[in-house]
Protein backbone atom coordinates (compact mmCIF):
# COMPACT_ATOMS: atom_id res chain seq x y z
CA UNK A 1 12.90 42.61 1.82
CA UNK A 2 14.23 38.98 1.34
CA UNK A 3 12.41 36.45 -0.13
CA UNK A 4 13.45 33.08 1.25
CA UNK A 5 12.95 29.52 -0.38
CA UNK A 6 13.34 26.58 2.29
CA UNK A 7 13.36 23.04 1.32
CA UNK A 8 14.62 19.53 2.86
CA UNK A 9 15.66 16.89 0.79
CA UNK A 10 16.52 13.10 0.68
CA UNK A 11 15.98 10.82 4.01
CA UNK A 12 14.74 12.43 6.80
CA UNK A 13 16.56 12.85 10.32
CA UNK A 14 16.18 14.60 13.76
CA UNK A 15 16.95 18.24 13.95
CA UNK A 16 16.09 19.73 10.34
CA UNK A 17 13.67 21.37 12.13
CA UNK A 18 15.68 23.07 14.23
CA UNK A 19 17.98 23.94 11.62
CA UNK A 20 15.24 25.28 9.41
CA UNK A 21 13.98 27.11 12.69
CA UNK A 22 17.91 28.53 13.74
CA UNK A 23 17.43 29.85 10.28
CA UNK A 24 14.38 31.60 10.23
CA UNK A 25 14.96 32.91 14.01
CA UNK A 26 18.46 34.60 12.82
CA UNK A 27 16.41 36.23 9.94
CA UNK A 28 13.67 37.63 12.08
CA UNK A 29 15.41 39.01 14.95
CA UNK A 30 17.11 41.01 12.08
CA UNK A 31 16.08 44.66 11.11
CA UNK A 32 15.50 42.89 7.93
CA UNK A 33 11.91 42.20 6.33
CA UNK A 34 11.96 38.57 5.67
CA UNK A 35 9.31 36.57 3.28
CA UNK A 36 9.63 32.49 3.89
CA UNK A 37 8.48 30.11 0.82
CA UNK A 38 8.95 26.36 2.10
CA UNK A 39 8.70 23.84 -0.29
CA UNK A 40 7.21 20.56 -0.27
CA UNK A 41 7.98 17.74 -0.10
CA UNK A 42 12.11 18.54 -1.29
CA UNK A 43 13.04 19.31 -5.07
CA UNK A 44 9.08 18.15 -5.87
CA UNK A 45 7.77 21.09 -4.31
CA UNK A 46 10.68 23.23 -6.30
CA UNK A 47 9.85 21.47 -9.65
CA UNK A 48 6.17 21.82 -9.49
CA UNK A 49 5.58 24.85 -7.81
CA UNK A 50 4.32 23.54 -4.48
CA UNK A 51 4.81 25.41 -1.55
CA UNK A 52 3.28 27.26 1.42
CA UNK A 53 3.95 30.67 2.99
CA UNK A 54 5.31 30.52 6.42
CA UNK A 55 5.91 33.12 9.26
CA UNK A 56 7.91 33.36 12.27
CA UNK A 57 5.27 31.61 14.14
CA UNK A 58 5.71 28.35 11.38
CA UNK A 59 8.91 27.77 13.31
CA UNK A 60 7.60 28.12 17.12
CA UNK A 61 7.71 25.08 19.27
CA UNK A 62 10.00 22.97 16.58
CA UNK A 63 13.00 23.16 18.26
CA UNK A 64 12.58 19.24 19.93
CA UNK A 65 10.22 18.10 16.92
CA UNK A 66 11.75 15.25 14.55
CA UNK A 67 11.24 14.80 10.90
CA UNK A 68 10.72 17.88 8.73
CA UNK A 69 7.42 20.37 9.02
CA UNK A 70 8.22 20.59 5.00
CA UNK A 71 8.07 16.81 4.27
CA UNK A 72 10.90 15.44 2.20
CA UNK A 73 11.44 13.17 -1.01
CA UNK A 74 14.18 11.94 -2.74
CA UNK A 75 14.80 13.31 -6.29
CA UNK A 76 17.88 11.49 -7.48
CA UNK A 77 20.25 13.46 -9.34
CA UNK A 78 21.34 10.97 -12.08
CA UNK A 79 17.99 11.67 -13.21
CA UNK A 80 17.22 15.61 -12.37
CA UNK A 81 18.49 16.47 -15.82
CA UNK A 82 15.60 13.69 -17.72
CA UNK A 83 12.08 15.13 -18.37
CA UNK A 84 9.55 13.75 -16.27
CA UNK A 85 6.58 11.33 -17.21
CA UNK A 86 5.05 14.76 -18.98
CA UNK A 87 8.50 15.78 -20.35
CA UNK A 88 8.67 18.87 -18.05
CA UNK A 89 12.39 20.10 -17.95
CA UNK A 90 12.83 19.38 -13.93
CA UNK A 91 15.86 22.09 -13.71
CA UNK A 92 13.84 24.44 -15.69
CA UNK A 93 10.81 24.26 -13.77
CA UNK A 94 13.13 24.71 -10.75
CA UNK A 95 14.23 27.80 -12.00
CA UNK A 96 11.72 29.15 -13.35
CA UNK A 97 9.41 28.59 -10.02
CA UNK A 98 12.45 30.76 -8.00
CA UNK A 99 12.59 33.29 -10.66
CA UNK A 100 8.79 33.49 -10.25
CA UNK A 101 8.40 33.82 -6.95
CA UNK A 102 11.63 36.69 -6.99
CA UNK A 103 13.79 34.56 -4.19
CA UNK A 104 17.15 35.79 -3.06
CA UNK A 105 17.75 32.56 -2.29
CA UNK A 106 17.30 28.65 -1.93
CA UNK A 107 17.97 27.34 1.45
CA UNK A 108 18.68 23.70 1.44
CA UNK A 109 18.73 21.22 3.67
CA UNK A 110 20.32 17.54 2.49
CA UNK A 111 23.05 15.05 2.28
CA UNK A 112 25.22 13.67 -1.06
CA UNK A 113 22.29 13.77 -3.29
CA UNK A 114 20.63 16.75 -2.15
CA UNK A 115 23.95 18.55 -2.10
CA UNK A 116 24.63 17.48 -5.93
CA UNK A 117 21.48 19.00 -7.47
CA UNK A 118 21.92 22.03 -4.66
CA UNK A 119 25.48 22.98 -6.63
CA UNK A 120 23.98 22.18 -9.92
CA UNK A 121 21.24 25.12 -9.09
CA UNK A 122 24.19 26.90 -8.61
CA UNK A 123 25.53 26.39 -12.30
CA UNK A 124 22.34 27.48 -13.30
CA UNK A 125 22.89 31.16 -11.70
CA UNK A 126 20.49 30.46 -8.77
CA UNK A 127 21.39 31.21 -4.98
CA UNK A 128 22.16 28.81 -2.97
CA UNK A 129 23.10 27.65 0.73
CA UNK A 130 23.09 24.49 2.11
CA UNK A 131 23.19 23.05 5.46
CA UNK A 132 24.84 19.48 6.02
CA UNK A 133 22.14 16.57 6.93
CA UNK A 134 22.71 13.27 7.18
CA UNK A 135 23.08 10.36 9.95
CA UNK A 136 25.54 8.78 8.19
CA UNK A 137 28.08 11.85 8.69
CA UNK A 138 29.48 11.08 5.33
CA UNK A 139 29.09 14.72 4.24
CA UNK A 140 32.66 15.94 2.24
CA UNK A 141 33.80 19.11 4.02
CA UNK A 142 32.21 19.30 7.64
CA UNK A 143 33.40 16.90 10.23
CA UNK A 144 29.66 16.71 11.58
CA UNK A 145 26.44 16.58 9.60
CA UNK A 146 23.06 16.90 11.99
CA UNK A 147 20.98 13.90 12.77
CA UNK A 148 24.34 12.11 13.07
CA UNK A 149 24.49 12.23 17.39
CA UNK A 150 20.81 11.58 17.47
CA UNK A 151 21.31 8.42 15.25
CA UNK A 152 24.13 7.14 17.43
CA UNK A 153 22.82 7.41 20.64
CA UNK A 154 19.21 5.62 19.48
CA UNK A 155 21.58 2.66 17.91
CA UNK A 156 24.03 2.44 21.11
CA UNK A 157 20.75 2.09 23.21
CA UNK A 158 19.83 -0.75 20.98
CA UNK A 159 23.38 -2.20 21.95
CA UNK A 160 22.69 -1.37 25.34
CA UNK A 161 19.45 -3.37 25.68
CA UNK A 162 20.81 -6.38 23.90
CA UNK A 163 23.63 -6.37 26.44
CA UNK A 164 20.98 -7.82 28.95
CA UNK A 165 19.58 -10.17 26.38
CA UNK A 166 22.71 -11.92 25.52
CA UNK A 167 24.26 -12.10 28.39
CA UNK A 168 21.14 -13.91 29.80
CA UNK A 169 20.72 -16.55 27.34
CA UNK A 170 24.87 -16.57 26.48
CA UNK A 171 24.26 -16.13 22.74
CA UNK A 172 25.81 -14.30 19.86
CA UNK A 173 23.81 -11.19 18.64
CA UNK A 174 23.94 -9.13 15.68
CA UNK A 175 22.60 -5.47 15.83
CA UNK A 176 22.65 -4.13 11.79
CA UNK A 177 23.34 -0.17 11.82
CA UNK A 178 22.37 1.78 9.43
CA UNK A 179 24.94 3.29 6.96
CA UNK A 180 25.20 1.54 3.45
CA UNK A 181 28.81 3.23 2.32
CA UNK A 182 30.47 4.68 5.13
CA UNK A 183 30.80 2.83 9.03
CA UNK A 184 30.99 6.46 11.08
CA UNK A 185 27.53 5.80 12.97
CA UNK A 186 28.14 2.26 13.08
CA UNK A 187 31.73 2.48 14.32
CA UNK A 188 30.36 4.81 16.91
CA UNK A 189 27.44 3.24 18.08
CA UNK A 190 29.38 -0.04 18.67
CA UNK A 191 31.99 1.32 20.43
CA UNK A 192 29.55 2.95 22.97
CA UNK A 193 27.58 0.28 23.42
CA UNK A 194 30.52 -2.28 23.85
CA UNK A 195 30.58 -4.07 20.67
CA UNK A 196 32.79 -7.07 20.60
CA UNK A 197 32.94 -6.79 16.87
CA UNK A 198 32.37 -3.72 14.65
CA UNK A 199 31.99 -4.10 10.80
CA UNK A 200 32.18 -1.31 8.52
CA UNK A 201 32.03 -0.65 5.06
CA UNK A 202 35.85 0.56 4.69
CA UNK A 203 37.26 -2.93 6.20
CA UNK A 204 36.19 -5.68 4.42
CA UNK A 205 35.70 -8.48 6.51
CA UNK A 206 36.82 -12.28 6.58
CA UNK A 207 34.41 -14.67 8.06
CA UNK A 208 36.76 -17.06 9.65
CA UNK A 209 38.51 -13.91 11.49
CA UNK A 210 34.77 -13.12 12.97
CA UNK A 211 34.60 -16.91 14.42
CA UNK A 212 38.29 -16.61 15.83
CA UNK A 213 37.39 -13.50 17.87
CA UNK A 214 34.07 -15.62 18.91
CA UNK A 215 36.09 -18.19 20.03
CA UNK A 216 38.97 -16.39 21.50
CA UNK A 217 36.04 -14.75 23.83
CA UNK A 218 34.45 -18.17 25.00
CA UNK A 219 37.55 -19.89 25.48
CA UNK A 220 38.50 -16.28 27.95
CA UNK A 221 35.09 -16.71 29.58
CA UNK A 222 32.67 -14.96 28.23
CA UNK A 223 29.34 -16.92 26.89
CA UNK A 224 28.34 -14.03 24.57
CA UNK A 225 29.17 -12.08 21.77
CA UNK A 226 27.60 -8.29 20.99
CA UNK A 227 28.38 -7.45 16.62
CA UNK A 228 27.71 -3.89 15.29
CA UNK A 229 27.14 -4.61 11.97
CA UNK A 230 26.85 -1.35 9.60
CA UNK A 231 24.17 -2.15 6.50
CA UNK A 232 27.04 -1.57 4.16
CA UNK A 233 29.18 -4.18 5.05
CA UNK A 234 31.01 -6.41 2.65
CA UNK A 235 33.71 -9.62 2.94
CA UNK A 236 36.93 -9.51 1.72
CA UNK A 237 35.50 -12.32 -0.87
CA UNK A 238 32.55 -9.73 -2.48
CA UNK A 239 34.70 -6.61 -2.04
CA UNK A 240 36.97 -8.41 -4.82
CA UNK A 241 34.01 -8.69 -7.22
CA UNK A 242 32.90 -5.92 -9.72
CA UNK A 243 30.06 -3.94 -8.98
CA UNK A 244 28.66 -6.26 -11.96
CA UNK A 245 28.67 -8.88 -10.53
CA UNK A 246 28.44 -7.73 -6.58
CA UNK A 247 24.84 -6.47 -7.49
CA UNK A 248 24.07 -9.75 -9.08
CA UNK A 249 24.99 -11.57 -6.25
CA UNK A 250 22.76 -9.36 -3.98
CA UNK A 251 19.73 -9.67 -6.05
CA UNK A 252 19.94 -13.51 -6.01
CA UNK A 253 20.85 -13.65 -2.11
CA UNK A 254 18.50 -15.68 -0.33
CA UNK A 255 19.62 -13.11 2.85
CA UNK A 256 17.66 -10.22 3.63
CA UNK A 257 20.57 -8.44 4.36
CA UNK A 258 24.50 -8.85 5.32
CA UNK A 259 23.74 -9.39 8.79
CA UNK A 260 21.34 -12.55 7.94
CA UNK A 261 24.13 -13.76 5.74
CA UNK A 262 26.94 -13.39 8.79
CA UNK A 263 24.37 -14.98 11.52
CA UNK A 264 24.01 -17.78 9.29
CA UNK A 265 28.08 -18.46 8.70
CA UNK A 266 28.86 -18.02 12.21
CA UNK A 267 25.70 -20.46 13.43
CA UNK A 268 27.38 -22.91 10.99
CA UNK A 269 30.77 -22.73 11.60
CA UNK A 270 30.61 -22.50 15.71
CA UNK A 271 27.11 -24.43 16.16
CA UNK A 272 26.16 -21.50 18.58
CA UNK A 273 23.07 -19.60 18.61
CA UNK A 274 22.84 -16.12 16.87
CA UNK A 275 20.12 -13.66 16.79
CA UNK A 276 19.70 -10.31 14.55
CA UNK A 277 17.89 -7.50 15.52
CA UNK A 278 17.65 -4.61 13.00
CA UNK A 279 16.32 -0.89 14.53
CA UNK A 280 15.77 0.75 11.25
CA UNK A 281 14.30 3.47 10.47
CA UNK A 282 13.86 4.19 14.41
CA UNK A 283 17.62 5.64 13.85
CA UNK A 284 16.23 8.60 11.93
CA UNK A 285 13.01 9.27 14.29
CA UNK A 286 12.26 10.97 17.10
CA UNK A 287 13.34 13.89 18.76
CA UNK A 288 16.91 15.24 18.57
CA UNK A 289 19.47 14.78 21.10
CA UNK A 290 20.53 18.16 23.13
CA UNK A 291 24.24 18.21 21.18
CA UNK A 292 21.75 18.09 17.71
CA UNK A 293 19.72 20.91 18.92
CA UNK A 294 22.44 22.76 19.58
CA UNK A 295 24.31 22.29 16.62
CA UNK A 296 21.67 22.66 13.88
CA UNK A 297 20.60 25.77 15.74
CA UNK A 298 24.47 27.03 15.19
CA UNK A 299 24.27 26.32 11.89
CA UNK A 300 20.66 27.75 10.74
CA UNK A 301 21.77 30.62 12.32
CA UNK A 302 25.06 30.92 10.17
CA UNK A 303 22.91 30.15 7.25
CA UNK A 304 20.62 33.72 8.08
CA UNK A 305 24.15 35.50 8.85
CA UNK A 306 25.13 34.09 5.55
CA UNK A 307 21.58 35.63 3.77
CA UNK A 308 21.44 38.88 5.35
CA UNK A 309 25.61 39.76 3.94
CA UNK A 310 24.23 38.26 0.94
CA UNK A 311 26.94 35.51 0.55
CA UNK A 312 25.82 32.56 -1.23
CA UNK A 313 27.10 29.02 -2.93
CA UNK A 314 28.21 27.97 0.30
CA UNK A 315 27.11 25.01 2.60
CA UNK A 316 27.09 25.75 6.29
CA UNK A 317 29.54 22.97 7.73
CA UNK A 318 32.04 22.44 11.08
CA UNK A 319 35.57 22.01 10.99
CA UNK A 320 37.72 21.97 14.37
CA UNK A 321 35.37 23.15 16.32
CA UNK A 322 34.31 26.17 14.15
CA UNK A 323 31.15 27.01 12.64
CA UNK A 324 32.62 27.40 8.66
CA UNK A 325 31.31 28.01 4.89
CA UNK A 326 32.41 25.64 2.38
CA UNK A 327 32.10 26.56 -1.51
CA UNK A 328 29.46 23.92 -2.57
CA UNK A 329 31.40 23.27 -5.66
CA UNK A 330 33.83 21.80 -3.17
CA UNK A 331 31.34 19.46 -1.56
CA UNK A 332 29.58 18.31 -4.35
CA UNK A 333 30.51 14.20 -5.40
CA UNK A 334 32.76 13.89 -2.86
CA UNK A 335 31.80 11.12 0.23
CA UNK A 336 33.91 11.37 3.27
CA UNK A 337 34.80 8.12 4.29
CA UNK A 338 36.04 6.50 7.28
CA UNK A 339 40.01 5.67 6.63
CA UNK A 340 40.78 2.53 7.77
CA UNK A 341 44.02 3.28 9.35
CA UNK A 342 42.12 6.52 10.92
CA UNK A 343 43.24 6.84 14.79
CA UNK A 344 39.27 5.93 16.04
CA UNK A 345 39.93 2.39 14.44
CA UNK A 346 43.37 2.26 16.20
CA UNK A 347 41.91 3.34 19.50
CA UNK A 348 39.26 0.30 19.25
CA UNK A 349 41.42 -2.27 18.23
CA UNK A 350 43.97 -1.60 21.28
CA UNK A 351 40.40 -1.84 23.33
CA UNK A 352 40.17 -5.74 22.15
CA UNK A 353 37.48 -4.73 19.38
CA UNK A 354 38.04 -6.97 16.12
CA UNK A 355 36.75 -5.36 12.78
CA UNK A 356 36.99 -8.91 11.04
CA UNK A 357 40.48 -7.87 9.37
């Protein structure tokens, strides 16, 4: 018998679901007697002993579902190790919950946060595997995360629809991606959906290099202007301030965000109209894209491979092309950025996309 603890952690995306349910099918269709204990909620449910007993039939029909049939929450680790409001030890409660309920093992489902607490479990003697989560692909050790594909191809039909828009009324219009430290979905998303200019986290941008390119395409014809702005991104002039006094800046900012800020420089210096649309949280919803399903399906069932040879402390990830384990001690702290001399950015700029560099 295995006894199997299940949780999802952090910001929610499409395909945990079928992740959690690529798991659970590999572990069924085994000769193996399986017990499933999903958690709600994320680390909550682990702290306080929430959770509800699922069966095969839990996972039935999930495959196309978004969000997560356990709910999620974000627990951040700089504070896992401080009592809560009660003073209950949070990693001792974890702990104590999996030695209670006699798991083999904690299956985990999360990005940088989630993978953070997920190796310090580890420490702690529990057993652990992880699958890689996130839209912003920014994951350490897998060259995909799920979610990811489903994210771009909601933003890049945001692009897509603006494209109509703009070229209508001949304006200038920002779309804000998500992705607060790292540009991969932005980068991506602009380039499918024909962004004029992309701005990332990893290229700092200057202003008056964003009003050339403007320029340079009314002056060759063109009457509008499509920027893929990524959440994260920063100019040249903040990137040189301290995180001190960056944060300072952002609390007294009478912008809403970046992309407010750049609409409002480029309206001033070029006099031409600019709009901002912002599609949210709708990059994280809805149903996962066929290449998601697929691939958190590949890796839940890796994850049950993993379980049944009893191998643990590993995080399920993708590297050229291969379904691979990863020792979580290796993933843990570590962000995978975007390099800004990687050969994607090359390949844009010789397609005539500026990055505001």
């Amino acid at each position: 018998m295995k006894r199997i603890g299940m949780l999802t952690s952090g910001g929610d995306c499409q395909a945990l679901n079928a992740a959690m349910r690529g798991v659970v099918k590999s572990l069924t269709n085994s000769s193996e007697d399986v017990e499933i204990y999903g958690f709600l909620e994320g680390y909550k449910g682990l702290i306080y002993g929430n959770f509800q007993m699922l069966t095969g039939s839990d996972f039935s029909g999930i495959l196309t579902k978004g969000g997560t049939i356990l709910g999620s929450s974000r627990t951040p680790f700089k504070t896992i190790k401080d009592p809560d409001e009660n003073g209950l030890d949070k990693v001792e409660a974890m702990k104590q919950n999996y030695y209670k309920l006699r798991l083999d093992v904690l299956v985990i489902l999360g990005g940088n946060g989630t993978h953070k607490t997920a190796n310090l479990l580890r420490e702690e003697g529990l057993n652990v595997i992880t699958l890689p989560k996130t839209i912003d692909n920014d994951l350490w050790g897998t060259d995909m995360t799920f979610g990811f594909q489903s994210a771009v191809n909601i933003a890049t039909d945001c692009i897509d629809c603006i494209h109509t828009t703009a070229a209508s009324h001949g304006r200038i219009f920002i779309v804000e991606v998500m992705g607060h430290k790292v540009g991969y979905l932005t980068l991506n998303a602009g380039m499918a959906g024909g962004a004029d200019i992309i701005l990332i986290p990893e290229i700092p941008y200057d202003i008056n290099k964003i009003v050339e390119a403007i320029e340079k395409r009314h002056k060759n014809g063109s009457k509008f202007t499509i920027i893929a702005v990524a959440e994260g991104a920063i100019s040249k002039e903040d990137a040189a301030l301290s995180k001190k006094e960056y944060k300072k800046k952002l609390e007294n900012s009478p912008y809403p965000s970046v992309s407010y800020e750049i609409a409002d420089q480029i309206q001033k210096k070029t006099g031409q109209e600019v709009r901002v649309t912002v599609p949210g949280h709708t990059q994280r919803g809805g149903s996962p894209c066929p290449y998601d399903r697929v691939f958190a399906s590949r890796l839940g069932a890796e994850a049950g491979e993993l379980i049944l040879k009893g191998e643990y402390g590993f995080m399920v990830g993708y590297r050229n092309r291969e379904i691979v384990k990863v020792p979580l001690e290796d993933v843990a702290g570590k962000l995978k950025m975007l390099e800004p001399d990687a050969s994607i950015i090359k390949e844009a700029k010789l397609l005539g996309i500026s990055f505001g560099d």
